[in-house]
N, C-alpha and C. Protein backbone atom coordinates (compact mmCIF):
# COMPACT_ATOMS: atom_id res chain seq x y z
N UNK A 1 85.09 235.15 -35.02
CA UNK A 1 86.16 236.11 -34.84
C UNK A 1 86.49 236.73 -36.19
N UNK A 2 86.40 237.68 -36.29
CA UNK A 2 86.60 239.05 -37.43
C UNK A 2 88.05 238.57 -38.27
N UNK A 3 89.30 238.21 -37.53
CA UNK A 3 90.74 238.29 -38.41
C UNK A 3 91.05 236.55 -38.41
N UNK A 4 91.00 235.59 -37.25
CA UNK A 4 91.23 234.07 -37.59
C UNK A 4 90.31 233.37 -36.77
N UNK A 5 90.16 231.90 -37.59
CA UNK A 5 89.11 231.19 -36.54
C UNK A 5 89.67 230.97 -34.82
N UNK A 6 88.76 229.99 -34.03
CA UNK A 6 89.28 230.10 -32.88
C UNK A 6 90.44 229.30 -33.01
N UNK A 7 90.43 228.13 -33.91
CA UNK A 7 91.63 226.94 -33.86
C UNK A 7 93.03 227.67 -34.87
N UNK A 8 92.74 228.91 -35.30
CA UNK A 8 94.20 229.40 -36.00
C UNK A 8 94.66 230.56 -34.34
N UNK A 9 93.55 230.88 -34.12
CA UNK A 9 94.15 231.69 -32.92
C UNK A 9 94.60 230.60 -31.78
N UNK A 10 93.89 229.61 -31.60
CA UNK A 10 94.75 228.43 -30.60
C UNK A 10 96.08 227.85 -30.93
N UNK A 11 96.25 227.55 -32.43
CA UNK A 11 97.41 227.65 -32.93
C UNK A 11 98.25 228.60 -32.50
N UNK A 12 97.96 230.06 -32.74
CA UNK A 12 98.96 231.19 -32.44
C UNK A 12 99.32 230.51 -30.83
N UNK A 13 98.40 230.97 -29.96
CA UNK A 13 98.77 231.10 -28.43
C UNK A 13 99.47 229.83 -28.23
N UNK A 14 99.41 229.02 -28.95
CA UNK A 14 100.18 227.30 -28.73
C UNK A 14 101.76 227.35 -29.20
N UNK A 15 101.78 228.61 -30.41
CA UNK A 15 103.34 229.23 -30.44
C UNK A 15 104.05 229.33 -30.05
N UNK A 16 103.16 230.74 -29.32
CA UNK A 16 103.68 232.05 -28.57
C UNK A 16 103.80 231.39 -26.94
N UNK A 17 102.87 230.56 -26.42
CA UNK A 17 103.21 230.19 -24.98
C UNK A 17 102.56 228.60 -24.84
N UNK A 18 103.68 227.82 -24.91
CA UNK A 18 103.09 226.46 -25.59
C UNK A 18 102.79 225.50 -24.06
N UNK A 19 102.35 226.14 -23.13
CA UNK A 19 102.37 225.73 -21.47
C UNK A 19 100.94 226.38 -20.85
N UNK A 20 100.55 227.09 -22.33
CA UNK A 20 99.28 227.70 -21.91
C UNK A 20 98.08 226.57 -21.90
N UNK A 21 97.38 226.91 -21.11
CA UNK A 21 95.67 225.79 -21.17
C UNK A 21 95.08 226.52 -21.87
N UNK A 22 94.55 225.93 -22.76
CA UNK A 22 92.96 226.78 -23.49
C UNK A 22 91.97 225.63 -24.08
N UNK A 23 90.92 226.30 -23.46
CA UNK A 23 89.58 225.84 -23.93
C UNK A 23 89.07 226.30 -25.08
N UNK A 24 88.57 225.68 -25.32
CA UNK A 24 87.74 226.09 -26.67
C UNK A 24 85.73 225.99 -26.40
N UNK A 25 85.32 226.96 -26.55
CA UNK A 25 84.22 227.41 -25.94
C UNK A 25 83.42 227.30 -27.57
N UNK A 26 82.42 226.56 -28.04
CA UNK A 26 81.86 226.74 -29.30
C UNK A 26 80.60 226.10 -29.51
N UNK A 27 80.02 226.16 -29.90
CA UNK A 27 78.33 225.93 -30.59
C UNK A 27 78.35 224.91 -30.56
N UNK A 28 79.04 223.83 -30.88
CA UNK A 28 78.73 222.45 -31.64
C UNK A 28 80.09 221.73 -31.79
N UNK A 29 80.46 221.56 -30.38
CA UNK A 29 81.64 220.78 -30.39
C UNK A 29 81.23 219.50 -30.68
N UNK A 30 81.66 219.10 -32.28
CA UNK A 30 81.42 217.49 -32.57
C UNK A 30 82.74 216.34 -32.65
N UNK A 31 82.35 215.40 -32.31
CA UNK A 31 83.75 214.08 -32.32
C UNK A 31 85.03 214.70 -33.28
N UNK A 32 84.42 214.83 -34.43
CA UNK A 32 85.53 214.53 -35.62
C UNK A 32 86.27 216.65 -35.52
N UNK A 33 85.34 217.16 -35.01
CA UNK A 33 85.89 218.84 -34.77
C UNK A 33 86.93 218.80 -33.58
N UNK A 34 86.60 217.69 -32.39
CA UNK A 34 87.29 217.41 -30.98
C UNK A 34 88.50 216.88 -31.29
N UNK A 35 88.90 216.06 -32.71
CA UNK A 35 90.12 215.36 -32.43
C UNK A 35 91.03 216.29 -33.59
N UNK A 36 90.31 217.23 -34.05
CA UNK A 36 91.17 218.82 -34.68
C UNK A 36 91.72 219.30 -33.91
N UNK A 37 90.69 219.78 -33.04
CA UNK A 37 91.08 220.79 -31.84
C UNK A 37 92.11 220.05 -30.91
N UNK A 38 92.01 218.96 -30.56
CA UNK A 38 92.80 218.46 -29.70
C UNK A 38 94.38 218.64 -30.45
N UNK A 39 94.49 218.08 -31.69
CA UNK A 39 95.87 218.25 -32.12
C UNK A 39 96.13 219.48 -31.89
N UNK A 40 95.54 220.51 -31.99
CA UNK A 40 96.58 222.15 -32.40
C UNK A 40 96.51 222.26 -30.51
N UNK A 41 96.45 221.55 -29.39
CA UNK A 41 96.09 221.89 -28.16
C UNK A 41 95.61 222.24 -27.26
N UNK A 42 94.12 222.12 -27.62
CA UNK A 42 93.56 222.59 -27.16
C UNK A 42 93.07 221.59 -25.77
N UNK A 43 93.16 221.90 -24.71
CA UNK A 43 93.14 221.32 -23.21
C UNK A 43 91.53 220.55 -22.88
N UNK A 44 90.54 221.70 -23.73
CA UNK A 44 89.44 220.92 -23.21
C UNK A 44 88.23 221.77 -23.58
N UNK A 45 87.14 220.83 -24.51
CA UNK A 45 86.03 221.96 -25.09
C UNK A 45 84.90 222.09 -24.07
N UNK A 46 84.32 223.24 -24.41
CA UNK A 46 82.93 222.85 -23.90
C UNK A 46 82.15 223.69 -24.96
N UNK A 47 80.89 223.43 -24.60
CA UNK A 47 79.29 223.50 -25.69
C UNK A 47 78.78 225.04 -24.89
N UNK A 48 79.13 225.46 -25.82
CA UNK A 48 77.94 226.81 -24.85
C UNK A 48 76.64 226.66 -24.59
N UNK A 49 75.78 225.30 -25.14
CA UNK A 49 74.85 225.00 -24.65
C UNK A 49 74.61 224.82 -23.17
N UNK A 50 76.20 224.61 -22.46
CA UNK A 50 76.65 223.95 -20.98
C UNK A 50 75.85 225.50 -20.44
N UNK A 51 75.70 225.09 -19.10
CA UNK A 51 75.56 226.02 -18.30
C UNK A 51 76.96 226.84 -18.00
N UNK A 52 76.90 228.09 -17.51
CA UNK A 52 78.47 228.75 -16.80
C UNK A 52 79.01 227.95 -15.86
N UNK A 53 78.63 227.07 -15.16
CA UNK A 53 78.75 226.49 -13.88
C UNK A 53 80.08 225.18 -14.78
N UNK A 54 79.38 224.78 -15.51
CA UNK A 54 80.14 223.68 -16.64
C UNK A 54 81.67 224.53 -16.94
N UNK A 55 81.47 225.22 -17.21
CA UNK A 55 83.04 226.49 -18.07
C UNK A 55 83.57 226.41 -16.88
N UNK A 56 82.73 226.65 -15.61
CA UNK A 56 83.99 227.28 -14.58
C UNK A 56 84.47 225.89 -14.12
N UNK A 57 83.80 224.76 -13.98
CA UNK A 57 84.57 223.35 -13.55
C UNK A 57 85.81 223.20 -14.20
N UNK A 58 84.98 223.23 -15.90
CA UNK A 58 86.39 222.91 -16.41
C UNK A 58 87.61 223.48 -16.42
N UNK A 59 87.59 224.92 -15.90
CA UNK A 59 88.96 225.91 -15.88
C UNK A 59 89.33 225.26 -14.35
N UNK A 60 88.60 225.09 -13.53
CA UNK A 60 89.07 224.69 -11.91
C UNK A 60 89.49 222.94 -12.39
N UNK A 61 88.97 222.28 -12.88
CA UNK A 61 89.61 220.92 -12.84
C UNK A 61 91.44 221.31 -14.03
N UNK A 62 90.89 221.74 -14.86
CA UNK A 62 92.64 221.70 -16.08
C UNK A 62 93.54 222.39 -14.94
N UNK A 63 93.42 223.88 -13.83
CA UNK A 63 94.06 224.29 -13.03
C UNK A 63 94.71 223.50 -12.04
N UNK A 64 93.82 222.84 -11.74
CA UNK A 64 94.20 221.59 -10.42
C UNK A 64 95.09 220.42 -11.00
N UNK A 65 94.83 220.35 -12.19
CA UNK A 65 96.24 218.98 -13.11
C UNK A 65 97.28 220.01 -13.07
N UNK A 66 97.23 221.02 -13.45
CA UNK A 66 98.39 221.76 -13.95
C UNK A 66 99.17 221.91 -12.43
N UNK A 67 98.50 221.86 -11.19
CA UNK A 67 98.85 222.32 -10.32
C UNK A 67 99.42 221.55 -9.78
N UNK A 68 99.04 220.16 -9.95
CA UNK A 68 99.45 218.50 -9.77
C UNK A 68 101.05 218.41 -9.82
């Protein structure tokens, strides 16, 4: 991303609407990068290595807790 990484922009949206879900979608989600991301809130990564089928579970499973 051109102006902040994805975890300063997850920061922002964790601000601005702190009830929001967000994934974090990235190359090389590793252990010690997962328990970064997890602090600033991030709901749940996936590997773009995943198939699309993988991205859309995970937005339908975090929807269905939230919905809980």
């Amino acid at each position: 991303m051109p102006v902040m990484s994805g975890l300063d922009a997850a920061r922002v949206l964790k601000n601005v609407m702190p009830r929001v879900l967000l994934i974090m979608y990235c190359a090389t989600p590793e252990e010690c990068l997962e328990a970064l991301i997890n602090s600033v809130g991030v709901s749940a990564i996936v590997s773009k290595s995943e198939s699309a089928s993988v991205l859309i579970d995970t937005c339908r499973s975090l929807l269905r807790r939230k919905a809980a």
